[in-house]
PDB file of N, CA and C in Angstrom:
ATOM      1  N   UNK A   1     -30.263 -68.753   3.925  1.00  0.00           N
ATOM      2  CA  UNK A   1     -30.378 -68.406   2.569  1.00  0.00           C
ATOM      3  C   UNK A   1     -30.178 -66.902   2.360  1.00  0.00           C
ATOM      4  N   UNK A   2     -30.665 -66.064   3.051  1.00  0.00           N
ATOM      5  CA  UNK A   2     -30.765 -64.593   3.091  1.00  0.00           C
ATOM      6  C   UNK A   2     -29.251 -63.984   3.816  1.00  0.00           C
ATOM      7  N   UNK A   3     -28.738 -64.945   4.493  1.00  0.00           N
ATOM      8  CA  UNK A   3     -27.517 -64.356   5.134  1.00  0.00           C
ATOM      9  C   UNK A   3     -25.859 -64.873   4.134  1.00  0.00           C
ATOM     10  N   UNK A   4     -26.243 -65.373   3.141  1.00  0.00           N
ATOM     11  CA  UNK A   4     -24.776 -65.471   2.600  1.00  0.00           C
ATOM     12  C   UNK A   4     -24.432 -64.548   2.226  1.00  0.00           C
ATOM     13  N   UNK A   5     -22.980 -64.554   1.649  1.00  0.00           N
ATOM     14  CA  UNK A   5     -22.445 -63.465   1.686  1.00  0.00           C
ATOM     15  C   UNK A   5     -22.316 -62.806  -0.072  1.00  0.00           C
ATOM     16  N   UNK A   6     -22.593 -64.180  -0.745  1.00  0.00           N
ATOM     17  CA  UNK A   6     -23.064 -63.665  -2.274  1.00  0.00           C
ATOM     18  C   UNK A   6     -24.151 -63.244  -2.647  1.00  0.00           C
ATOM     19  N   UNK A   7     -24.456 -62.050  -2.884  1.00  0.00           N
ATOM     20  CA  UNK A   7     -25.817 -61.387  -3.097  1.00  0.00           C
ATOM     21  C   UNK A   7     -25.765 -61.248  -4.739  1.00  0.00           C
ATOM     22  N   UNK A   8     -26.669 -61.777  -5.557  1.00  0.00           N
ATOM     23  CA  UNK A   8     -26.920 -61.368  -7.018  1.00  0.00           C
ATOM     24  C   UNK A   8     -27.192 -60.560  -7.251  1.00  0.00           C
ATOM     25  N   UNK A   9     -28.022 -59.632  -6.267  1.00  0.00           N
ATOM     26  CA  UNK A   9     -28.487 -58.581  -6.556  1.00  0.00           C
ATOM     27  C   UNK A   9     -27.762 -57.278  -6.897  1.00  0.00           C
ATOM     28  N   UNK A  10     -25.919 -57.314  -5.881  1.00  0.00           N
ATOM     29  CA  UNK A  10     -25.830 -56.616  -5.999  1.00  0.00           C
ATOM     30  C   UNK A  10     -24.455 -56.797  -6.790  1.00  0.00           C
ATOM     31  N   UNK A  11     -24.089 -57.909  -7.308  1.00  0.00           N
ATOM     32  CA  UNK A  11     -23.618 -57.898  -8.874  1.00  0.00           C
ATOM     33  C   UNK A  11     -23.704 -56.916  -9.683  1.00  0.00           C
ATOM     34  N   UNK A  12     -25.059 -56.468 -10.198  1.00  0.00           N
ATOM     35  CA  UNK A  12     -25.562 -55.709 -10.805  1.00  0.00           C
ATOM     36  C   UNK A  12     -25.746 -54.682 -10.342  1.00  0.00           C
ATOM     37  N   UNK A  13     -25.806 -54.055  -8.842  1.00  0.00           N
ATOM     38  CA  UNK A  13     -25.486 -52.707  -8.854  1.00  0.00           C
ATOM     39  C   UNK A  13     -24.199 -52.282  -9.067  1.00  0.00           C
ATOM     40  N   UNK A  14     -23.076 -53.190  -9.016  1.00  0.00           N
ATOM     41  CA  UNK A  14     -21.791 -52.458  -9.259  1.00  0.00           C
ATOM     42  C   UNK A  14     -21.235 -52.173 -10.974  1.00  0.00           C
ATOM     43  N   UNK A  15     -21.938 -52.323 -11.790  1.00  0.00           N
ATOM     44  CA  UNK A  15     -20.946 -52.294 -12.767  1.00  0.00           C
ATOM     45  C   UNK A  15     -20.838 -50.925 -13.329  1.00  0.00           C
ATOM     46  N   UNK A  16     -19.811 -50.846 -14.042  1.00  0.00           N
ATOM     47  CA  UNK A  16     -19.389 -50.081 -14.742  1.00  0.00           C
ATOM     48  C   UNK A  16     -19.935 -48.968 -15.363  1.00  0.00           C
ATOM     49  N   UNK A  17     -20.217 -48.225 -15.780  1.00  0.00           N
ATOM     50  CA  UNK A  17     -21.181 -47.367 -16.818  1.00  0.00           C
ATOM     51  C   UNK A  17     -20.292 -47.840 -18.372  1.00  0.00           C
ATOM     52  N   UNK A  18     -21.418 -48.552 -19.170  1.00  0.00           N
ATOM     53  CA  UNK A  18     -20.904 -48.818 -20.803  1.00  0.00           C
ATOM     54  C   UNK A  18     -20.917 -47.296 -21.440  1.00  0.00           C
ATOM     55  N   UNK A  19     -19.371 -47.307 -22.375  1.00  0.00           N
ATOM     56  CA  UNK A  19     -19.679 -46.589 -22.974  1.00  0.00           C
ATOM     57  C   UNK A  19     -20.443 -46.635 -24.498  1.00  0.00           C
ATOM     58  N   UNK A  20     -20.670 -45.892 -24.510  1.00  0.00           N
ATOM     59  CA  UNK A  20     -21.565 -45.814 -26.152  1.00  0.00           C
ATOM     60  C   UNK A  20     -20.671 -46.491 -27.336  1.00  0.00           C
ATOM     61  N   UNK A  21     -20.685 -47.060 -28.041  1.00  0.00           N
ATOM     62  CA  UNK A  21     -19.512 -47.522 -29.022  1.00  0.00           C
ATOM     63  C   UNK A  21     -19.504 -46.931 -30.490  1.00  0.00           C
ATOM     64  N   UNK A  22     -18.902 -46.575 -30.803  1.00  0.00           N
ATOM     65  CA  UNK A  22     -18.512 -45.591 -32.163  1.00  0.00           C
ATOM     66  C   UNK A  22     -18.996 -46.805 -33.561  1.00  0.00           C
ATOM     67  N   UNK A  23     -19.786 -47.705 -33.544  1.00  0.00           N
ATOM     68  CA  UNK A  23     -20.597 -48.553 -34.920  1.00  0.00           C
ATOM     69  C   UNK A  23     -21.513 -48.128 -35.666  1.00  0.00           C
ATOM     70  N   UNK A  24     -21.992 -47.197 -35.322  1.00  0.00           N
ATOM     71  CA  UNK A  24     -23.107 -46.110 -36.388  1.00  0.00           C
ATOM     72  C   UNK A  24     -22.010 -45.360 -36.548  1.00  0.00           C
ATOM     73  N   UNK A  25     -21.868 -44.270 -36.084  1.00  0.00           N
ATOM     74  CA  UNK A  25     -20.857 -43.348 -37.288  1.00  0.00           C
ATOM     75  C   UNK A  25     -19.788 -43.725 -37.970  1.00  0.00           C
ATOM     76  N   UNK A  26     -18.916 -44.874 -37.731  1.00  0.00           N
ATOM     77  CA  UNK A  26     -18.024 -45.383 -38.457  1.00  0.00           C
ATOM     78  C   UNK A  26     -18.625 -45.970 -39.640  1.00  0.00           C
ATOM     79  N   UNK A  27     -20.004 -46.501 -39.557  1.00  0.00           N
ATOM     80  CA  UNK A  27     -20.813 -47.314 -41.193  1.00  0.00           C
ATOM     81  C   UNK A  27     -21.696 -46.330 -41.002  1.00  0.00           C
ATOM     82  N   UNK A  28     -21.569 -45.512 -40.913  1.00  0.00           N
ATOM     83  CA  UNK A  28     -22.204 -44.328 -41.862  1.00  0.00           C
ATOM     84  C   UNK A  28     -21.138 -43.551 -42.454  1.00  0.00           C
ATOM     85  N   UNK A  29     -19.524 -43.473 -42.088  1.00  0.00           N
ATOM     86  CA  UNK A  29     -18.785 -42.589 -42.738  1.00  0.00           C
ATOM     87  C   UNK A  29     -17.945 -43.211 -43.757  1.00  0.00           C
ATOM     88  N   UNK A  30     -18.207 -44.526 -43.497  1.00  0.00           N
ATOM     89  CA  UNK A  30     -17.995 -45.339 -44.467  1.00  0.00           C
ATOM     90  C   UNK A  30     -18.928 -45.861 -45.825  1.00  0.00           C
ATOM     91  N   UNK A  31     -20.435 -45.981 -45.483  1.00  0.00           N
ATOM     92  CA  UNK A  31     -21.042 -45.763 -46.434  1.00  0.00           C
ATOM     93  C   UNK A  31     -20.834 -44.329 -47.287  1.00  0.00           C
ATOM     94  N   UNK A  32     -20.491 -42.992 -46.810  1.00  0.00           N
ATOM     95  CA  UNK A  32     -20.349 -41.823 -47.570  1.00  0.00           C
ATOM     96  C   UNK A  32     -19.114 -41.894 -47.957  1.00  0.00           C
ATOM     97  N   UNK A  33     -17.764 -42.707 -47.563  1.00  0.00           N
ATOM     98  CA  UNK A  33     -16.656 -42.594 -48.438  1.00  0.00           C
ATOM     99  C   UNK A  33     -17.485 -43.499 -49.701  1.00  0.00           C
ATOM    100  N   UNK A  34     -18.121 -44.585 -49.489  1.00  0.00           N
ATOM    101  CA  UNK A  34     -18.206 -45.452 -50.434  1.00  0.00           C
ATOM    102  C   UNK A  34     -19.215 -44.918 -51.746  1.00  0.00           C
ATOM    103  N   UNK A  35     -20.055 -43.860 -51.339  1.00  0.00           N
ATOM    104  CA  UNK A  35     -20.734 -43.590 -52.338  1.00  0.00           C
ATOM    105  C   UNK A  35     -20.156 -42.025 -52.825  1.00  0.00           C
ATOM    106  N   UNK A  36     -18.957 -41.772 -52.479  1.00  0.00           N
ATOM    107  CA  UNK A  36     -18.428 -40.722 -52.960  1.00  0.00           C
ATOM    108  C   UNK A  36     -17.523 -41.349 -53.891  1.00  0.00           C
ATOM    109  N   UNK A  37     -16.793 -42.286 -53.572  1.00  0.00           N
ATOM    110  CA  UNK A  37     -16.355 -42.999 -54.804  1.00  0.00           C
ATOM    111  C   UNK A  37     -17.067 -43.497 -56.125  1.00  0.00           C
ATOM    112  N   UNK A  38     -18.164 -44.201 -55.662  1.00  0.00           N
ATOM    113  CA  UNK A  38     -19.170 -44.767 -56.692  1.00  0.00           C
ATOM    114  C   UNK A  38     -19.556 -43.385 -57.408  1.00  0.00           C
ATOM    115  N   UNK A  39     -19.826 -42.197 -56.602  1.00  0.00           N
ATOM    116  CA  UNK A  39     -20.701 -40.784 -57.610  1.00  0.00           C
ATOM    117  C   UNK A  39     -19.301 -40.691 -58.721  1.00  0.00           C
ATOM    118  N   UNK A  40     -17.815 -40.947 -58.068  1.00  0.00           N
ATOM    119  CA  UNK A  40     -17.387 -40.015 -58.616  1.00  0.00           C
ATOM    120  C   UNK A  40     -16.790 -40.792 -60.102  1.00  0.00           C
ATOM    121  N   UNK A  41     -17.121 -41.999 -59.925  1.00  0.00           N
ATOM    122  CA  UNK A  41     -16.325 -43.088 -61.038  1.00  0.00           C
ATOM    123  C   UNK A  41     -18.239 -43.000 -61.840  1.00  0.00           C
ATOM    124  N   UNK A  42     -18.787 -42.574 -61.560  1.00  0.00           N
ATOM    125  CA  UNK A  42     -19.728 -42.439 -62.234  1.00  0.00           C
ATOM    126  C   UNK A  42     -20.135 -41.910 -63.447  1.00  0.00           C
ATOM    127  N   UNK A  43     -19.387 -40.922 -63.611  1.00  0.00           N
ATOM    128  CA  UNK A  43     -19.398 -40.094 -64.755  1.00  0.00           C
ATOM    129  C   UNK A  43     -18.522 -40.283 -65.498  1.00  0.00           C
ATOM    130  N   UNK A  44     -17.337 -40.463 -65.643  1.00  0.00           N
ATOM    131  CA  UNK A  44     -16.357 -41.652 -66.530  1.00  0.00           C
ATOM    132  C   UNK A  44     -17.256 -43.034 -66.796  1.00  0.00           C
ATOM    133  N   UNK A  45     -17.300 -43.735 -66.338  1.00  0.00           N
ATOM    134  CA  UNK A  45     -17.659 -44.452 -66.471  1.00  0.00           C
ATOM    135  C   UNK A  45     -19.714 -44.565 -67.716  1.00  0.00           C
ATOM    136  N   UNK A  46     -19.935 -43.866 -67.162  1.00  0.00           N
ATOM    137  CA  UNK A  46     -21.551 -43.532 -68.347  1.00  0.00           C
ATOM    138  C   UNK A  46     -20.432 -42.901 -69.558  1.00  0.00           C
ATOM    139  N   UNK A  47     -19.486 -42.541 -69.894  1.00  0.00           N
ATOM    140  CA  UNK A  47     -19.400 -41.865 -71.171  1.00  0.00           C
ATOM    141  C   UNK A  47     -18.767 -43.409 -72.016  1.00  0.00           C
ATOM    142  N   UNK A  48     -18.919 -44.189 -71.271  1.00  0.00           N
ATOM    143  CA  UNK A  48     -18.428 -45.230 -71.886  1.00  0.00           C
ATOM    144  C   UNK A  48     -19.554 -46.337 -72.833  1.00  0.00           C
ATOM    145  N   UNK A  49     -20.713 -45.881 -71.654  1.00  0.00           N
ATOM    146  CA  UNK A  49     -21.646 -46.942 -71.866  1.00  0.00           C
ATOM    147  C   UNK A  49     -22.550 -46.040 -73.040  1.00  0.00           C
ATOM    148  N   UNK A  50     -22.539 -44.936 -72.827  1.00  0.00           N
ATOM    149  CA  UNK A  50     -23.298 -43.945 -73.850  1.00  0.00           C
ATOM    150  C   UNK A  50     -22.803 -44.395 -75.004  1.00  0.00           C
ATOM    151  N   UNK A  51     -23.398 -44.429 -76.257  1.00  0.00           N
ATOM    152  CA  UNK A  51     -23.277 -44.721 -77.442  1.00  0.00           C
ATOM    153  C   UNK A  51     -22.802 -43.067 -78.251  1.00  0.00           C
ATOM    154  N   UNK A  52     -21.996 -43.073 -78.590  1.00  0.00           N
ATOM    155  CA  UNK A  52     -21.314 -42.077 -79.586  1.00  0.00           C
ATOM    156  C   UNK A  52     -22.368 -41.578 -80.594  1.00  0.00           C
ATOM    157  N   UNK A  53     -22.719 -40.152 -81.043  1.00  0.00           N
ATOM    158  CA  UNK A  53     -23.542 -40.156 -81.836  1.00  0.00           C
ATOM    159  C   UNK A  53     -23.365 -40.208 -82.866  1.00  0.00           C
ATOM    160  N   UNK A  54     -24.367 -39.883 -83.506  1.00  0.00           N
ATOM    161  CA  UNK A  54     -24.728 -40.795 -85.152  1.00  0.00           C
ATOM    162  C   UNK A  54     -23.191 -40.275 -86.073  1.00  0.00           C
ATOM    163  N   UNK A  55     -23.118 -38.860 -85.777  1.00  0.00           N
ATOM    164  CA  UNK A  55     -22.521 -37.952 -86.742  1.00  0.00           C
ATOM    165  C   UNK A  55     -20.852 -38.820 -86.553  1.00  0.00           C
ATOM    166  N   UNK A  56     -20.615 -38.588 -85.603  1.00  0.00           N
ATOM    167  CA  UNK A  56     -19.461 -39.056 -84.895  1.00  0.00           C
ATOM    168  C   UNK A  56     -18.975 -40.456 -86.044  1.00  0.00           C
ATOM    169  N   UNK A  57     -19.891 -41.588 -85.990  1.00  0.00           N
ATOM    170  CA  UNK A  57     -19.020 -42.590 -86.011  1.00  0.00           C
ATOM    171  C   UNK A  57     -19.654 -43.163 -87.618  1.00  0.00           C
ATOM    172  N   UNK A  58     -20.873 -42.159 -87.828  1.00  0.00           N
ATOM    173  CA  UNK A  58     -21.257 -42.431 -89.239  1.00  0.00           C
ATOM    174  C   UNK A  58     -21.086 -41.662 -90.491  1.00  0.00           C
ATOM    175  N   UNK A  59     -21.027 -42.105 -91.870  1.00  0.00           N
ATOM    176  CA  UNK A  59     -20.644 -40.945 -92.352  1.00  0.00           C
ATOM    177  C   UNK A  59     -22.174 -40.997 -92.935  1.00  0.00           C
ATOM    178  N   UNK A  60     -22.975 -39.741 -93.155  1.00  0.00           N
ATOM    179  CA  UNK A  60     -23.757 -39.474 -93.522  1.00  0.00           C
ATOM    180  C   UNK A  60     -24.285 -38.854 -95.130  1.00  0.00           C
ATOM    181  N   UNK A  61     -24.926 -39.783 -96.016  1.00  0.00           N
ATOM    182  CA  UNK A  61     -25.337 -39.167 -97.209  1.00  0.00           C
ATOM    183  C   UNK A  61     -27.007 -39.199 -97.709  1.00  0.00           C
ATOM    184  N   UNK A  62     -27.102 -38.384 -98.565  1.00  0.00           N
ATOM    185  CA  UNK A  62     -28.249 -38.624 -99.274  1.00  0.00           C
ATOM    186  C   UNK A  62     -28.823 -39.317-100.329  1.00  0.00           C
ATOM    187  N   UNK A  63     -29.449 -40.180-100.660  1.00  0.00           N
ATOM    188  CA  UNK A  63     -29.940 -40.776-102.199  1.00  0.00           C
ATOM    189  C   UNK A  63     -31.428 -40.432-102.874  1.00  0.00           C
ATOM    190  N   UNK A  64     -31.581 -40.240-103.593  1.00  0.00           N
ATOM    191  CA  UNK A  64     -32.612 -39.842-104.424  1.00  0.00           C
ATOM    192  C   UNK A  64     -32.970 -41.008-105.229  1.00  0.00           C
ATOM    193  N   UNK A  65     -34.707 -41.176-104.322  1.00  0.00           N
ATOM    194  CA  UNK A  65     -35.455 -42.584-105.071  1.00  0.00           C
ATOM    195  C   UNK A  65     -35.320 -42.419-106.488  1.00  0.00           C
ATOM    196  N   UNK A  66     -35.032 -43.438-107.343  1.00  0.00           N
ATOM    197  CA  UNK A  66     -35.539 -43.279-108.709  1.00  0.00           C
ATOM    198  C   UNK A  66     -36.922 -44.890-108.895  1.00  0.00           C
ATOM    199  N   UNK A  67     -37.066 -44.529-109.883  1.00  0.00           N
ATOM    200  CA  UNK A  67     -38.403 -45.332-109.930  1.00  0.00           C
ATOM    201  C   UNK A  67     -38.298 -46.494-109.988  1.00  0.00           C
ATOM    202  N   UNK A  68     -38.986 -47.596-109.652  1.00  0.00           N
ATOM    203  CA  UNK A  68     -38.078 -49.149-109.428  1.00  0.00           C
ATOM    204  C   UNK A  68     -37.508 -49.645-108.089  1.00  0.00           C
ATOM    205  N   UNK A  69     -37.011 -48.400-107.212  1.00  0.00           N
ATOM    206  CA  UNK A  69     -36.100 -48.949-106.177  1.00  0.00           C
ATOM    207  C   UNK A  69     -36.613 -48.982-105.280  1.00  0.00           C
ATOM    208  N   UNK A  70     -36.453 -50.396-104.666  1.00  0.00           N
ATOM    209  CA  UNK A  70     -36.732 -50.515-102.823  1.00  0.00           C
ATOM    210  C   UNK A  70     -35.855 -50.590-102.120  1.00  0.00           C
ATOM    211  N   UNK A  71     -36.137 -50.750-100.673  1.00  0.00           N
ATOM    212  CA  UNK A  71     -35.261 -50.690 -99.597  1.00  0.00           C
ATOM    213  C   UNK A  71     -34.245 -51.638 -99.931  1.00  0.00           C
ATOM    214  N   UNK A  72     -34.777 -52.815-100.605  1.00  0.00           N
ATOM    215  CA  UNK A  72     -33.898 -53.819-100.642  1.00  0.00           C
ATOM    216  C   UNK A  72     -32.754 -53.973-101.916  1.00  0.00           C
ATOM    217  N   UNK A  73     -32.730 -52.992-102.605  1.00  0.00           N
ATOM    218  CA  UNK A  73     -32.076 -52.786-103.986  1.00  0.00           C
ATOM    219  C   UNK A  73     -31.409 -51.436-103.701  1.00  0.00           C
ATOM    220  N   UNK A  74     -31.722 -50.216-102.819  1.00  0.00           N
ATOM    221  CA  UNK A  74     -30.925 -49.316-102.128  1.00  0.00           C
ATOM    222  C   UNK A  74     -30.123 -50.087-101.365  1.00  0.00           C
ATOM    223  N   UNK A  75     -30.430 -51.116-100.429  1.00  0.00           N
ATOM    224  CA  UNK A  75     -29.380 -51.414 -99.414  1.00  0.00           C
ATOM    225  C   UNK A  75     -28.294 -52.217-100.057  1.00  0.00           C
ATOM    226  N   UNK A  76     -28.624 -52.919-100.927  1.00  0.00           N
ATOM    227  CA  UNK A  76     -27.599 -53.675-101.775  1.00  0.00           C
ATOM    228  C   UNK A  76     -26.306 -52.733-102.915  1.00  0.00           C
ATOM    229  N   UNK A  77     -26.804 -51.784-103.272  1.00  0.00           N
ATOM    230  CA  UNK A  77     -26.497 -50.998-103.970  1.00  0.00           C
ATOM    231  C   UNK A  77     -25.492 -50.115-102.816  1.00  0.00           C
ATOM    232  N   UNK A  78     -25.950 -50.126-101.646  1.00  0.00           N
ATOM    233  CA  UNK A  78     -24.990 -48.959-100.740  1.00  0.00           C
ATOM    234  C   UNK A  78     -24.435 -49.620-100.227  1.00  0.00           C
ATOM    235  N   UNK A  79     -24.916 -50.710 -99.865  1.00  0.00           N
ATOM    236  CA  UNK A  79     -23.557 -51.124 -98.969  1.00  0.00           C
ATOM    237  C   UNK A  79     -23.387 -52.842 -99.513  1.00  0.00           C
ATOM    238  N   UNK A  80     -22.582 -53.551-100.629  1.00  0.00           N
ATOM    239  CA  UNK A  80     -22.854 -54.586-101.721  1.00  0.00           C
ATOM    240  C   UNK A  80     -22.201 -55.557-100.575  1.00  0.00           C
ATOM    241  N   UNK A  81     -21.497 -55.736 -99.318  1.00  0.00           N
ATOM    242  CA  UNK A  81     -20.686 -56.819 -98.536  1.00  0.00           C
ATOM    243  C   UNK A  81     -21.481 -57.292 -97.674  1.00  0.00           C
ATOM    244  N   UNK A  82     -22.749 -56.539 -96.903  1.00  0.00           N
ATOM    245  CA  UNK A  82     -23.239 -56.717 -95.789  1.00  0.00           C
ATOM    246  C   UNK A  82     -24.819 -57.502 -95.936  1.00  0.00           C
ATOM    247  N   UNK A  83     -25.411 -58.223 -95.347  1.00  0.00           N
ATOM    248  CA  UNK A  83     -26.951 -58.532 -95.186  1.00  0.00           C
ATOM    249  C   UNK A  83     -27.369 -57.072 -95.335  1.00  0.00           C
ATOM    250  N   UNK A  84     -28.441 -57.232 -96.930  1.00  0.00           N
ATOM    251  CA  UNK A  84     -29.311 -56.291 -96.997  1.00  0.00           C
ATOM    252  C   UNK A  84     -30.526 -56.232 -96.358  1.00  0.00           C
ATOM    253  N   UNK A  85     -30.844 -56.901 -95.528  1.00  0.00           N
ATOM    254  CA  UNK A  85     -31.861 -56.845 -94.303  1.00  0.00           C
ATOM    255  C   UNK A  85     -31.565 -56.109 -93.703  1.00  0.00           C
ATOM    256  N   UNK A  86     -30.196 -56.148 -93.018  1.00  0.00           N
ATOM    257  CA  UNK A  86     -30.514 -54.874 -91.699  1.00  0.00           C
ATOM    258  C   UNK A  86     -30.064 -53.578 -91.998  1.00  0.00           C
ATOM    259  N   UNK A  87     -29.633 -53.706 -93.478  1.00  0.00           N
ATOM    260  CA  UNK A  87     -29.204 -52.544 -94.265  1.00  0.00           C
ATOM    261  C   UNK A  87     -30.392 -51.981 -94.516  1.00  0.00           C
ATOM    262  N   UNK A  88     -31.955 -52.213 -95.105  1.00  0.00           N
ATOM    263  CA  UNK A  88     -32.708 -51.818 -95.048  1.00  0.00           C
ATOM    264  C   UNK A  88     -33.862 -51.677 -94.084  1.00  0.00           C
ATOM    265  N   UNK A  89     -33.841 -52.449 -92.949  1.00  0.00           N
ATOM    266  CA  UNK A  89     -33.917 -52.041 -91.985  1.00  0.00           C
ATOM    267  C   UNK A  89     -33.550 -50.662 -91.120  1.00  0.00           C
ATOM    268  N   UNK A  90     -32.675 -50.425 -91.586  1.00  0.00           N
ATOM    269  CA  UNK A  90     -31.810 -49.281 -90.741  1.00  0.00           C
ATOM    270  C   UNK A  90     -32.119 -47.557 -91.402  1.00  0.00           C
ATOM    271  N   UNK A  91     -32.396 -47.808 -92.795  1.00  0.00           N
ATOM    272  CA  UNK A  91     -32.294 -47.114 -94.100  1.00  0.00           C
ATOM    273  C   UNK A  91     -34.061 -46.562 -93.203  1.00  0.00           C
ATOM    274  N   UNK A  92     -34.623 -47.583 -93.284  1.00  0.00           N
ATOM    275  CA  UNK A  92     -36.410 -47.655 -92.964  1.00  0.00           C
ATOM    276  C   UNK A  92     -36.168 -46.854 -91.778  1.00  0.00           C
ATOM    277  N   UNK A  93     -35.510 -47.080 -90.859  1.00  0.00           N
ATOM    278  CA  UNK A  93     -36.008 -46.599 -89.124  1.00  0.00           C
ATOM    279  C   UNK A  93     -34.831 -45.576 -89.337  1.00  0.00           C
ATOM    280  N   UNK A  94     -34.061 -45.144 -90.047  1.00  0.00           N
ATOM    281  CA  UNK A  94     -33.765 -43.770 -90.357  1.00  0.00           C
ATOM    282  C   UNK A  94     -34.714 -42.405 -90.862  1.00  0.00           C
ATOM    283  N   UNK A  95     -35.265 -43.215 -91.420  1.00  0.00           N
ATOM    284  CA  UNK A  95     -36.166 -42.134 -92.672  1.00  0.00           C
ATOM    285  C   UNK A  95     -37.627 -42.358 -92.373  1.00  0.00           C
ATOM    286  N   UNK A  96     -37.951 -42.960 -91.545  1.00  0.00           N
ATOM    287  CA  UNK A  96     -39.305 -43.253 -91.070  1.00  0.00           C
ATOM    288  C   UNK A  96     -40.571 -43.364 -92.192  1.00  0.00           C
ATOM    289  N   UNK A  97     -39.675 -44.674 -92.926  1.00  0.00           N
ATOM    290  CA  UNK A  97     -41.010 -44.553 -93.843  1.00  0.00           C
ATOM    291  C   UNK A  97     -40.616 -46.063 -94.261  1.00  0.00           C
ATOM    292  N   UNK A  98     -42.236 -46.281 -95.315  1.00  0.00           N
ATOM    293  CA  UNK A  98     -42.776 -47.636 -95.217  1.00  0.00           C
ATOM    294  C   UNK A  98     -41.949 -48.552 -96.318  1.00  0.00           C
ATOM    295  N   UNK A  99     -41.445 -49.674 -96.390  1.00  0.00           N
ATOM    296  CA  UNK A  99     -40.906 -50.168 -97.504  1.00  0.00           C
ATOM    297  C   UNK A  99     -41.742 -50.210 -98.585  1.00  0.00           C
ATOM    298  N   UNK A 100     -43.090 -50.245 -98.573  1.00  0.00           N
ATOM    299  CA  UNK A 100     -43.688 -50.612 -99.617  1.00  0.00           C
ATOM    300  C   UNK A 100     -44.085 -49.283-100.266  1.00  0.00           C
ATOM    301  N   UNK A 101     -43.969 -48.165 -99.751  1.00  0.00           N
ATOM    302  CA  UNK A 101     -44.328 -46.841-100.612  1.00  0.00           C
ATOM    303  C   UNK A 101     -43.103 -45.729-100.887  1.00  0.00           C
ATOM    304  N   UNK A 102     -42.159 -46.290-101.169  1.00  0.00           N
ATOM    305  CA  UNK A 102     -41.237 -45.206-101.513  1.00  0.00           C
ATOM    306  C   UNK A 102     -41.472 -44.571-102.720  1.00  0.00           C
ATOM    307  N   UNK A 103     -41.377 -43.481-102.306  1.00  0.00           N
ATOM    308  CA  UNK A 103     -42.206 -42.056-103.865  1.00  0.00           C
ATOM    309  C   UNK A 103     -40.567 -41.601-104.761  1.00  0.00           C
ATOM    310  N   UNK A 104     -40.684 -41.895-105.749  1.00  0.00           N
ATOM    311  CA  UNK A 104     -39.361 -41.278-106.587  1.00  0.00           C
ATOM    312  C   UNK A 104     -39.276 -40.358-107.073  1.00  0.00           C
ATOM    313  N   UNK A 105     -38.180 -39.813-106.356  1.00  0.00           N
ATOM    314  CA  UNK A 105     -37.572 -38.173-106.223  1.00  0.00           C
ATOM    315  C   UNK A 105     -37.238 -37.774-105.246  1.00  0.00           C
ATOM    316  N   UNK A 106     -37.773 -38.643-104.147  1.00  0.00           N
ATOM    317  CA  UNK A 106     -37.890 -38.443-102.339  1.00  0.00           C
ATOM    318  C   UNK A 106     -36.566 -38.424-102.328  1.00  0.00           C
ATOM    319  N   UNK A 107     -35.900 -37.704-100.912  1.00  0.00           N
ATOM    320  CA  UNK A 107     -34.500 -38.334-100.494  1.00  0.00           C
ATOM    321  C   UNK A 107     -34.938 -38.826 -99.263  1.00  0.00           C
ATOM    322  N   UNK A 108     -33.704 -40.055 -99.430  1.00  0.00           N
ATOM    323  CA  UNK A 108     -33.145 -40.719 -98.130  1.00  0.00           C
ATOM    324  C   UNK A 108     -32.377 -40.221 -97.360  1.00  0.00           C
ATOM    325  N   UNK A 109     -31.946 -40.331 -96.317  1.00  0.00           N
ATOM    326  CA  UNK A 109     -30.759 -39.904 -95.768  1.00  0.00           C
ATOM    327  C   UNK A 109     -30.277 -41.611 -95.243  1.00  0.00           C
ATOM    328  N   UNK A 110     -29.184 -41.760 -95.721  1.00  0.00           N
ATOM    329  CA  UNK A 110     -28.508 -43.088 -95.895  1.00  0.00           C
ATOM    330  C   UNK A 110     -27.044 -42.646 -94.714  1.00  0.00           C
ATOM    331  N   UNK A 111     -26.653 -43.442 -94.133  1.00  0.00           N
ATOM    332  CA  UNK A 111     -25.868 -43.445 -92.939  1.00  0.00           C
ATOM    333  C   UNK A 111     -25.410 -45.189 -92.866  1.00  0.00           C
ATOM    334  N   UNK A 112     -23.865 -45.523 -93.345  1.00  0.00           N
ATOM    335  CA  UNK A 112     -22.899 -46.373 -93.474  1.00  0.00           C
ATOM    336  C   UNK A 112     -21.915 -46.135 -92.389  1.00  0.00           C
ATOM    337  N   UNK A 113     -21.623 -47.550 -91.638  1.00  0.00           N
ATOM    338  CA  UNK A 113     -20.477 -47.441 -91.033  1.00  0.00           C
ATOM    339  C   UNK A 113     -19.184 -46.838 -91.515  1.00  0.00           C
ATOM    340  N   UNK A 114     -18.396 -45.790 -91.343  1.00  0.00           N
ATOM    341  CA  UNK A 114     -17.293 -45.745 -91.792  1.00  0.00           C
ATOM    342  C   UNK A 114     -16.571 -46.276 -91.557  1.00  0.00           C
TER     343      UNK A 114
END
């Protein structure tokens, strides 16, 4: 048993020296091409998703309460084609004030799609 001539043991002293293999720095220089692309389409890309401001895409005026009028008889009156719900809705969370107490003489600042 001890005298053949195949030894297992020393299989394993002969091999080779492995070399190290280049799989970490190749996916790591590849993760940094990949997020140099993503940074750089990044900023094009947000001016898209950003909403244009108010001034930009609205035209902006003023109205002066007179006595009688609510949100819902301003919004009809400014804009006569559209649901006066979200017309006065919008009129309200512009001007930060309550539908039920509008004071006459106050201004609005009223803002219509152009």
């Amino acid at each position: 048993m001890f005298g053949q001539e195949l030894d297992t043991e020393r299989a394993f002293d002969t091999m080779a020296i492995v070399k190290r293999t280049r799989v970490r720095p190749n996916r790591l220089a590849a993760a940094l091409a990949c997020a140099a692309v993503v940074g750089g389409l990044a900023g094009p890309l947000a001016r898209f998703a950003r909403p244009e401001p108010a001034a930009a895409t609205a035209a902006a005026r003023r109205y002066v309460v007179r006595p009688g009028d609510t949100l819902w008889s301003i919004a009809k009156r400014v804009v006569p084609g559209r649901d006066p719900r979200q017309v006065a809705d919008a009129i309200a969370a512009v001007n930060h004030v309550d539908p039920g107490h509008l004071v006459p003489g106050s201004t609005l600042l009223l803002t219509t799609a152009g």
